[in-house]
Protein backbone atom coordinates (compact mmCIF):
# COMPACT_ATOMS: atom_id res chain seq x y z
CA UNK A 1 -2.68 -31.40 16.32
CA UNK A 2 -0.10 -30.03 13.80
CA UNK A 3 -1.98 -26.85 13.47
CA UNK A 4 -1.90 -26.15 17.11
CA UNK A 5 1.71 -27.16 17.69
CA UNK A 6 2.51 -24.27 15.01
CA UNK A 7 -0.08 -21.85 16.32
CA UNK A 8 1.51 -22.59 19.51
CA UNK A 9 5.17 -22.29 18.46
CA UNK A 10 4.39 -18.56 16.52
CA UNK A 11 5.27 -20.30 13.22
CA UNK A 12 1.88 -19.23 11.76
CA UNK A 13 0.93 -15.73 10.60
CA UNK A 14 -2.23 -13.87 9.98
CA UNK A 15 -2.25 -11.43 6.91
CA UNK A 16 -4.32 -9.62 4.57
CA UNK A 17 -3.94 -9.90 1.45
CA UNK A 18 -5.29 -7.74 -1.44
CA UNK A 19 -6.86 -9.88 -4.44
CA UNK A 20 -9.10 -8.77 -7.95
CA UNK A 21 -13.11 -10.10 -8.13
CA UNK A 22 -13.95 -9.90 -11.23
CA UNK A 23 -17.59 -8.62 -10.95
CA UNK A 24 -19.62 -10.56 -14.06
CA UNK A 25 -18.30 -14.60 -13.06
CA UNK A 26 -19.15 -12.86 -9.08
CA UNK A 27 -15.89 -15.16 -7.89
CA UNK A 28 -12.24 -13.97 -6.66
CA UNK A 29 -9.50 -14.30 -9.71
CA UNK A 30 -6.26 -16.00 -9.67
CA UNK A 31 -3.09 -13.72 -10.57
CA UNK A 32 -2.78 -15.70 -13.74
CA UNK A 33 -6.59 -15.37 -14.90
CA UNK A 34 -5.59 -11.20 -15.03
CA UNK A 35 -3.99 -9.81 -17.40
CA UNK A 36 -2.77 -5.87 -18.00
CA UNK A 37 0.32 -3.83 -19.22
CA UNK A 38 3.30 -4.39 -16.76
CA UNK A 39 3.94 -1.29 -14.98
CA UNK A 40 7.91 -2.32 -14.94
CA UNK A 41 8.29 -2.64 -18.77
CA UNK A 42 4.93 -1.69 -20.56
CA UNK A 43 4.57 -5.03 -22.19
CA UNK A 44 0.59 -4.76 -22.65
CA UNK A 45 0.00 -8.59 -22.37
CA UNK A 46 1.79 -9.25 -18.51
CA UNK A 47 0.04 -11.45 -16.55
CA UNK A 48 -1.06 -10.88 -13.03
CA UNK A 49 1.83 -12.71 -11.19
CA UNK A 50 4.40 -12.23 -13.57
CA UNK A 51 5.84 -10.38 -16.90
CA UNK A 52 6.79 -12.57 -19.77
CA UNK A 53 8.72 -9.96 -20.91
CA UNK A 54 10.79 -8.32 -18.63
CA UNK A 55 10.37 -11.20 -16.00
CA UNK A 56 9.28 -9.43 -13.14
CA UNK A 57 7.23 -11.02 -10.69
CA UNK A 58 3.97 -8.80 -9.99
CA UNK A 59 1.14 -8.33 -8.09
CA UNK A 60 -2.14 -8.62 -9.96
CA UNK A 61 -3.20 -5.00 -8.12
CA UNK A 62 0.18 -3.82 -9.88
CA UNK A 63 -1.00 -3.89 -13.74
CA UNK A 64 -2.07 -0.56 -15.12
CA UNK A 65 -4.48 -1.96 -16.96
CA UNK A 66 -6.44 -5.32 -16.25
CA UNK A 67 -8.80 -7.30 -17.64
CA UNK A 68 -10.21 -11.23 -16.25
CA UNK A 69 -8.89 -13.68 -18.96
């Protein structure tokens, strides 16, 4: 009932969203479980959702380099 009084009320939304699969464990990976160099500040160990560094928030598809922690 909830679902179809927001469905009804256009306070849902249907997106895409892009996301890493990391090809050996054959699953979809969390932003944390990546890890690459932050393409804001270079720091080589940023995770996928956000630089401990610089602080940026990121998007896993972002790092330059990425690897499944």
């Amino acid at each position: 009932d909830i679902f179809w009084r927001l469905h009804k009320n256009g306070f849902l939304v249907e997106d895409t969203v892009e996301q890493l699969r990391c090809e050996n464990c054959q699953r979809f990976l969390a932003d944390r479980f990546v890890e690459g160099t932050c393409p804001h500040c270079s720091y080589p160990e940023a995770r996928g959702d956000q630089c401990d560094k610089c602080g940026r928030l990121i998007n896993a598809v972002e790092l330059r380099v990425s690897l499944c922690i």
